[in-house]
Protein backbone atom coordinates (compact mmCIF):
# COMPACT_ATOMS: atom_id res chain seq x y z
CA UNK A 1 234.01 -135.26 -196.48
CA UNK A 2 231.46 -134.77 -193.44
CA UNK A 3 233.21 -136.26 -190.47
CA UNK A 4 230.76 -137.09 -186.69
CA UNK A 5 233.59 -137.33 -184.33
CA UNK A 6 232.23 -139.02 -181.55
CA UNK A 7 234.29 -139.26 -177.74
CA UNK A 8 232.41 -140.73 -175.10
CA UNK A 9 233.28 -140.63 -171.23
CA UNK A 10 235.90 -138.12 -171.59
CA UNK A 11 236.78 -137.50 -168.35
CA UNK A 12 237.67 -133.46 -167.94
CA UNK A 13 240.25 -131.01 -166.37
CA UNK A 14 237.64 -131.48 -163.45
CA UNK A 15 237.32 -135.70 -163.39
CA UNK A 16 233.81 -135.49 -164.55
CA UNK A 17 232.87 -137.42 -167.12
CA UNK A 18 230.76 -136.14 -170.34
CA UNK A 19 230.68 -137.28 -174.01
CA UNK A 20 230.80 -135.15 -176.36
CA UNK A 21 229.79 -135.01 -180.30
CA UNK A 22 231.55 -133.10 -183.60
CA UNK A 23 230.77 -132.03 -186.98
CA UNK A 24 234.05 -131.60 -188.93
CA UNK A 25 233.98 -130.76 -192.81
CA UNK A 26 237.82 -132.26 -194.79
CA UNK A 27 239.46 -132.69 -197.58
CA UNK A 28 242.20 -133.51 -199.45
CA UNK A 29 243.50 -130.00 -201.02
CA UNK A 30 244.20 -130.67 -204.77
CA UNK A 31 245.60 -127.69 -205.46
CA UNK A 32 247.97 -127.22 -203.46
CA UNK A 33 250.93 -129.26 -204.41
CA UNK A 34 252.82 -130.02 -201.41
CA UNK A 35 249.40 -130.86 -199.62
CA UNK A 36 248.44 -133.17 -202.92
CA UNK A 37 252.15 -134.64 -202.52
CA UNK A 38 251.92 -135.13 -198.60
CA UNK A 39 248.69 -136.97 -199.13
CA UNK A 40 249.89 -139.20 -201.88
CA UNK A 41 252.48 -140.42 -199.45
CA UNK A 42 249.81 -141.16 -196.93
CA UNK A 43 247.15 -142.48 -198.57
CA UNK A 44 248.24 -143.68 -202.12
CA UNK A 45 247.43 -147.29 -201.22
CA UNK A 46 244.48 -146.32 -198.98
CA UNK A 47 240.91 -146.44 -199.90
CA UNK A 48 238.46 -143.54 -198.85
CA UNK A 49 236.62 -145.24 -196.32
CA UNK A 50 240.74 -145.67 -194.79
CA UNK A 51 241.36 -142.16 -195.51
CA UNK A 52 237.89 -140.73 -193.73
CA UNK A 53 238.79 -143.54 -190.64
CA UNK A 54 242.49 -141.79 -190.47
CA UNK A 55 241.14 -138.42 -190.53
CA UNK A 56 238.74 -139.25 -188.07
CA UNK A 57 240.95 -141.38 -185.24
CA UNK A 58 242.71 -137.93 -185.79
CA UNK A 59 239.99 -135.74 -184.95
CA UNK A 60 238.44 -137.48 -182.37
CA UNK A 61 242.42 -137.87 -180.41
CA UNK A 62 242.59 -133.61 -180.85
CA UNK A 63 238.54 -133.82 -179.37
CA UNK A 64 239.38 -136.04 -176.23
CA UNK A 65 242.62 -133.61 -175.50
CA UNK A 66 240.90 -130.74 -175.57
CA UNK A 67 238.08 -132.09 -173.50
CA UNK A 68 240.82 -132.92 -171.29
CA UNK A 69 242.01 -129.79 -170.65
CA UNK A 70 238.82 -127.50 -170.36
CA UNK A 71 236.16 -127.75 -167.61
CA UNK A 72 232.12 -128.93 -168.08
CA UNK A 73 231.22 -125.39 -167.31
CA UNK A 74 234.00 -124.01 -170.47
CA UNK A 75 232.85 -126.32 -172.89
CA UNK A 76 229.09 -125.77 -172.23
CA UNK A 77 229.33 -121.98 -172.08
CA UNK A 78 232.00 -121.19 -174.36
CA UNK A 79 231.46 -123.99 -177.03
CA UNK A 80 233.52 -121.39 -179.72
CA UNK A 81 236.31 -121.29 -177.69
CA UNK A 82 236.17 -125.52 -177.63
CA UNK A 83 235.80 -125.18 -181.50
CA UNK A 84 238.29 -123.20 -182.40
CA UNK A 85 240.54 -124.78 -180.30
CA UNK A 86 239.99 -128.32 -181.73
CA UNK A 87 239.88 -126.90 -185.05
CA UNK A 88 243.07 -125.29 -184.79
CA UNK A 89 245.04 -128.32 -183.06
CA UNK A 90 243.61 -130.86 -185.67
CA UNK A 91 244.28 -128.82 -188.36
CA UNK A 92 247.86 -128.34 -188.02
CA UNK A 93 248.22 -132.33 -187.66
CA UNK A 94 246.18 -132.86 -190.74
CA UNK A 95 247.55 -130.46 -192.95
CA UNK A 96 250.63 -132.54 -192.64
CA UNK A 97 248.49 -135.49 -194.34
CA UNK A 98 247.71 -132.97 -197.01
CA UNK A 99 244.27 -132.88 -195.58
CA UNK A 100 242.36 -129.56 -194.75
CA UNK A 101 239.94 -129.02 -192.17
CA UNK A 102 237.11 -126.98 -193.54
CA UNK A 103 235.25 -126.34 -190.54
CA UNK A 104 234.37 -128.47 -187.26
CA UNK A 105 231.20 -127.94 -184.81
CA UNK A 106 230.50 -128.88 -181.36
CA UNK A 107 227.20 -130.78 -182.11
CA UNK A 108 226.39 -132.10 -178.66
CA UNK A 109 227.44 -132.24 -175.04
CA UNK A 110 226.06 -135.29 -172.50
CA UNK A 111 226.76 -136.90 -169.39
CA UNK A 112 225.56 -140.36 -167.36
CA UNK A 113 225.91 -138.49 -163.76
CA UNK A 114 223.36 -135.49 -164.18
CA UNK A 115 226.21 -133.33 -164.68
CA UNK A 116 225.08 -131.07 -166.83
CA UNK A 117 221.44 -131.56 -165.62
CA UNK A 118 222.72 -130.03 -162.29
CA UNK A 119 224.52 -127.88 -164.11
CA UNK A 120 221.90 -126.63 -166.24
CA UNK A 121 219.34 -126.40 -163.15
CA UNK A 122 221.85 -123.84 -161.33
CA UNK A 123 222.28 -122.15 -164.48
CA UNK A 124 218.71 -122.16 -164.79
CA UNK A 125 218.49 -121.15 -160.91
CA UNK A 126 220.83 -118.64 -161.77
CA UNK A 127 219.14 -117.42 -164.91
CA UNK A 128 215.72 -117.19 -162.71
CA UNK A 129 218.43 -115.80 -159.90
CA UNK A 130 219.66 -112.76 -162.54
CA UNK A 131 215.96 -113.02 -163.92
CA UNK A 132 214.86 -111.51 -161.00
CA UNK A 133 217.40 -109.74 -160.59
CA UNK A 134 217.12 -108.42 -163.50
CA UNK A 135 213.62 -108.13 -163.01
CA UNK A 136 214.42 -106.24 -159.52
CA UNK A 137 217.10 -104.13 -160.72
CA UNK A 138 214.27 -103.47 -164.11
CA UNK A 139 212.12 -102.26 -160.83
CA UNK A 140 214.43 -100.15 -158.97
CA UNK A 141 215.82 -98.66 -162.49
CA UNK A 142 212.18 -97.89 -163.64
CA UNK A 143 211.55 -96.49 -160.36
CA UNK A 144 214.68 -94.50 -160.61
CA UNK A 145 213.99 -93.22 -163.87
CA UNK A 146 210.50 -92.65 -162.55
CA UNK A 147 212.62 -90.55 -160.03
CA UNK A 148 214.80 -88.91 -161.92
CA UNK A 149 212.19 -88.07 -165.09
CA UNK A 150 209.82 -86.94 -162.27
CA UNK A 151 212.74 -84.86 -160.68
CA UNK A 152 213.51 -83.79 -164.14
CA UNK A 153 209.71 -82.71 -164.35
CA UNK A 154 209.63 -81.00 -160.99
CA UNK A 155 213.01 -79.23 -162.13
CA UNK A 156 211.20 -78.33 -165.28
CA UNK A 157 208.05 -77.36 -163.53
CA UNK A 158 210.15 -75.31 -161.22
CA UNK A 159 211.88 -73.83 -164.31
CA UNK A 160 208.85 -73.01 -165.35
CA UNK A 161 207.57 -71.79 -162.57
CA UNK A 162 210.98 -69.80 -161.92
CA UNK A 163 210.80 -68.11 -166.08
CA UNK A 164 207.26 -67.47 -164.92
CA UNK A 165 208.07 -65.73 -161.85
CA UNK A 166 210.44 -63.93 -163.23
CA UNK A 167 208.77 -63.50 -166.05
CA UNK A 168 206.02 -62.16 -164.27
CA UNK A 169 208.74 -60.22 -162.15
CA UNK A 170 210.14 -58.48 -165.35
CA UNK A 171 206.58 -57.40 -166.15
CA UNK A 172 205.46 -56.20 -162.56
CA UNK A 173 209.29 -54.24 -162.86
CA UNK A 174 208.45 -53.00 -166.20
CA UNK A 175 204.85 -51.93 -165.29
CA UNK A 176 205.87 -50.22 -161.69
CA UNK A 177 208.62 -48.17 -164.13
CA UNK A 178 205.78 -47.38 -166.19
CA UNK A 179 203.38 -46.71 -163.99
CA UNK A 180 206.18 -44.02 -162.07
CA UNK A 181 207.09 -42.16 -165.36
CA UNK A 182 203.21 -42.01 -165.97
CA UNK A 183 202.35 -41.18 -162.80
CA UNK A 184 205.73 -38.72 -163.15
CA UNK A 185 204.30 -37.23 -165.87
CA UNK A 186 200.77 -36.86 -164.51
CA UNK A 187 202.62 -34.90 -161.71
CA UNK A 188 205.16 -33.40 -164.00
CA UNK A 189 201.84 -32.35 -166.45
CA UNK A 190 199.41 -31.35 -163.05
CA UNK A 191 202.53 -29.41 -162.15
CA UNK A 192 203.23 -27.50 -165.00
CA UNK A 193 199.33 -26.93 -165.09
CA UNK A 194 199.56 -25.75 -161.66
CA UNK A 195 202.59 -23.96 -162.22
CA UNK A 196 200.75 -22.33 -165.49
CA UNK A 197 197.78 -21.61 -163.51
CA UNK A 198 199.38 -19.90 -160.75
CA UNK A 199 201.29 -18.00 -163.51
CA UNK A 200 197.64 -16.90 -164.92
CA UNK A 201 196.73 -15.91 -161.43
CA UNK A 202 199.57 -13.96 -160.80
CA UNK A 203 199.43 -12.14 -164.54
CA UNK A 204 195.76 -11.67 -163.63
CA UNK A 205 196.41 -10.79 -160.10
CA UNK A 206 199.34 -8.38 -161.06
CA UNK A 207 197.05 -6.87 -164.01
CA UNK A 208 194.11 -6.70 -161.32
CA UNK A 209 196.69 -4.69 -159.25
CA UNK A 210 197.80 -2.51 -162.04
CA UNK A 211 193.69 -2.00 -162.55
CA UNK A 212 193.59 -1.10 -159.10
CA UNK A 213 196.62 1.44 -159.25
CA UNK A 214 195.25 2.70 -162.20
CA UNK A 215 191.61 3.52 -160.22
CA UNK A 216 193.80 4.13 -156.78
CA UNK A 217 195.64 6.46 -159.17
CA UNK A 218 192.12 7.98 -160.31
CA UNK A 219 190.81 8.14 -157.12
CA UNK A 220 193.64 10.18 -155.87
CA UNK A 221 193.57 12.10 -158.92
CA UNK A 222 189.59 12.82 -157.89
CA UNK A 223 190.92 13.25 -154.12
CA UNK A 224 193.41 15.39 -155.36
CA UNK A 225 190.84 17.58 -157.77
CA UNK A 226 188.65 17.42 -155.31
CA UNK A 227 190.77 18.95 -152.42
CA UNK A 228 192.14 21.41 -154.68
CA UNK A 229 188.43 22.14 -155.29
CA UNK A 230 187.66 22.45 -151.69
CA UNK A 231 190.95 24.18 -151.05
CA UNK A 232 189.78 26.96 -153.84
CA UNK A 233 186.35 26.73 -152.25
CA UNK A 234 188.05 26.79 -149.27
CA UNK A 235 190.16 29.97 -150.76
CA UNK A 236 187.09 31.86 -151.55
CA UNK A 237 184.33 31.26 -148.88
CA UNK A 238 186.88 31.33 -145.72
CA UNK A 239 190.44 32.40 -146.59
CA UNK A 240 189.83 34.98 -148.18
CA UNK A 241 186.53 36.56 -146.72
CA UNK A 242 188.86 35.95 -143.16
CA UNK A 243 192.01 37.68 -144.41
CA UNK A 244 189.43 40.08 -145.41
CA UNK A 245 188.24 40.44 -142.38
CA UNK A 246 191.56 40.66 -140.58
CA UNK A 247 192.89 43.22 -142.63
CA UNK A 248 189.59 44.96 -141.87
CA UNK A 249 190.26 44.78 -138.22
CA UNK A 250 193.45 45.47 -138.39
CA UNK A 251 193.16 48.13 -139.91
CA UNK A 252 190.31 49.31 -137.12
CA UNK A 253 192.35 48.16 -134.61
CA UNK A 254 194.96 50.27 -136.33
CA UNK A 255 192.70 53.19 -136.74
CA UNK A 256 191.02 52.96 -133.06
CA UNK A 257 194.81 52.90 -131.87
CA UNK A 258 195.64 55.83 -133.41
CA UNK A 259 192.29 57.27 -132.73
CA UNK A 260 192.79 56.13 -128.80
CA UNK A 261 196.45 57.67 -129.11
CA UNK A 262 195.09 60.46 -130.21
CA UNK A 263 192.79 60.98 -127.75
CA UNK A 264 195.37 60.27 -124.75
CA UNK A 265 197.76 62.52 -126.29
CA UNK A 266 195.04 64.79 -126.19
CA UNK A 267 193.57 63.88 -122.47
CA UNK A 268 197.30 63.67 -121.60
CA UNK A 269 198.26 66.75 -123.23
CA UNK A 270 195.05 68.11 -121.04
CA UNK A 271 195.49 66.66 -117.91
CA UNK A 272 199.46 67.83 -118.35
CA UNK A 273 197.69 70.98 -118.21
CA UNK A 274 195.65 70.14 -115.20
CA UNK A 275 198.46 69.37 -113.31
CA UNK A 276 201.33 66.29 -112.84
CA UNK A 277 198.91 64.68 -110.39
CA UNK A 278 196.51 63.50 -112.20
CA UNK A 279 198.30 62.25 -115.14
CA UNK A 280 199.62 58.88 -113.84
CA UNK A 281 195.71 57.23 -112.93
CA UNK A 282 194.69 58.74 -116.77
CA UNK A 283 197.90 56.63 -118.23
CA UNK A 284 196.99 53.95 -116.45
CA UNK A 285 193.78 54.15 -117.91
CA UNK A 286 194.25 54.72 -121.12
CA UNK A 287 197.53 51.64 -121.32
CA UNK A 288 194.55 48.85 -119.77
CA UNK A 289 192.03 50.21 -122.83
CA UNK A 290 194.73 49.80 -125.14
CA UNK A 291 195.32 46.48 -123.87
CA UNK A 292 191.89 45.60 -123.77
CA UNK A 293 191.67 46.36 -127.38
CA UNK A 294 195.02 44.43 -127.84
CA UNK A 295 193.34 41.41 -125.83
CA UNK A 296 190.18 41.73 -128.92
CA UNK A 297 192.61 41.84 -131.78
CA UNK A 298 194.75 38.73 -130.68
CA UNK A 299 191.20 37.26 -129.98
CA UNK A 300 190.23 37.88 -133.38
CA UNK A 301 193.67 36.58 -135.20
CA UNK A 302 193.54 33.21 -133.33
CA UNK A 303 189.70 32.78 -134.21
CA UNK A 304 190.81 33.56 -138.13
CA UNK A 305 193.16 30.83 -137.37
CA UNK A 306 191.42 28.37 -136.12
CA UNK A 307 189.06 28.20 -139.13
C-alpha cells in the first residue's frame, strides 16, 4: 500500500512552522506468522480503506514527532537522516500491527513565513559565498600550482642546467686530462727525440773525435816520421859533419899542443941554455899562446853546440 503522509504547520525544535510531505510503502507481512496473527487481531473486522487510515494516523503521529525534534535547517539538509529516523520509529510501532514498512520518503518540505525561502536565499548566498570562494581559492590554487609547476620547471631547468654544467664540467675535466697526457706525451715523445738526437750527436760527436784522434794520431805519426827524418837529416848534414869537425880540431888542437909543447920544451930547453934569465918572459909567452889556442878550441866547441 502507497501511503502520502501529510503534517502541516508542524511547529519544530526551533518554533518555526513548516509542513512537511511523505511517501511510505506497507504492508501486511503474510508470511510471517506472528505478524499475520498480530494483524488479524487488529484488523480482522476492519476494511482496507480502515487499515490504510490506521497505518497512516500512525505514520503521520511518528512524522510530526520527528519534525518536532529536528531543526528547519536538519530536515532540509539532511532529509536521510529525517527518513531513516521516521522510518525506524514507525516501523517498530507498526510491526506490532503486523504491518511492515517497506520504505518511506521525504517528498516535500514548505512553509507560510518564507522560512525556507530565507533559508534557501542564505544558502544560496552562501553557495555564491563558497562559489566564490571556491572560485577564489580555484584562483589562488591555480596560481599556486602555476607556482609550484613553474618552480618545479625552474628546478628542472636548473637541473638541467646543473647535469649540463656538470656535464659539460666532466667533459672540459676529461678533455684537460686528455689534453695533459697528450700534450705529456708530445713532451714525453719531443723528449725522447731530443734525448735520441742528442744521443746521435754525441755517438757522432764522439766518433768525429775518435776520427780526429785517429788523424791527430796520424799527424803525430807524420810529425813524428817527420822529425825523425829531420833528426837523421839532421844526423847527417850537421851532427855528424860537426862532430867531424870537432874531432878534427881536436885533434889539431891536440897536435898544435903537442907541436907548441914541443917547441917550448925546445925554446925552453934553449933558453935554459941561454941562461935562467930569460926563461920566465919565454914561459910567459908560450902559457898566453897556449891559452890563446885554448880560447879558439872552447870557441869552436860552443859554436858546434849551438847548431
Amino acid at each position: 500500500m502507497t501511503l502520502i503522509v501529510d503534517s502541516p504547520t508542524v511547529y519544530t525544535s526551533q518554533g518555526v512552522p513548516i509542513s512537511v510531505t511523505g511517501i511510505a510503502q506497507v504492508k501486511i507481512q503474510g508470511q510471517n506468522e506472528e505478524m499475520l496473527l498480530a494483524a488479524c487481531e487488529q484488523f480482522l473486522d476492519k476494511s482496507e480503506d480502515e487499515i490504510q487510515h490506521i497505518a497512516l494516523v500512525t505514520l503521520e503521529g511518528h512524522q510530526r514527532a520527528i519534525m518536532g525534534s529536528m531543526t528547519v535547517e536538519e530536515i532540509y539538509k539532511d532529509r536521510k537522516k529525517f527518513s531513516k529516523q521516521v522510518f525506524e520509529v514507525a516501523s517498530s510501532d507498526l510491526v506490532n500491527m503486523g504491518i511492515t514498512v517497506v520504505s518511506y520518503t521525504l517528498k516535500d518540505i514548505r512553509d507560510e513565513e518564507g522560512y525556507l525561502k530565507s533559508l534557501g536565499m542564505a544558502r544560496t548566498a552562501e553557495v555564491k559565498r563558497d562559489a566564490r570562494i571556491g572560485e577564489a581559492e580555484a584562483r589562488a590554487d591555480a596560481k599556486i600550482k602555476e607556482a609550484i609547476a613553474e618552480e618545479q620547471r625552474m628546478a628542472s631547468v636548473f637541473l638541467n642546467d646543473t647535469e649540463i654544467a656538470k656535464a659539460r664540467r666532466d667533459f672540459e675535466l676529461k678533455k684537460a686530462a686528455y689534453d695533459v697526457e697528450v700534450q705529456t706525451k708530445n713532451a714525453e715523445a719531443e723528449m725522447a727525440y731530443e734525448l735520441q738526437a742528442a744521443k746521435t750527436k754525441q755517438r757522432i760527436k764522439e766518433e768525429q773525435m775518435q776520427i780526429q784522434v785517429v788523424e791527430r794520431t796520424q799527424q803525430i805519426a807524420v810529425q813524428e816520421q817527420e822529425i825523425a827524418r829531420r833528426e837523421r837529416e839532421l844526423e847527417a848534414t850537421i851532427r855528424r859533419p860537426a862532430e867531424a869537425e870537432k874531432y878534427r880540431l881536436e885533434k889539431i888542437a891536440e897536435a898544435n899542443h903537442k907541436r907548441i909543447l914541443l917547441e917550448a920544451e925546445a925554446e925552453a930547453e934553449a933558453l935554459r941554455l941561454k941562461g935562467e934569465a930569460k926563461l920566465m918572459p919565454l914561459k910567459l909567452k908560450l902559457r898566453l899562446r897556449l891559452n890563446k889556442w885554448l880560447r879558439k878550441l872552447t870557441l869552436g866547441r860552443n859554436i858546434r853546440k849551438l847548431r
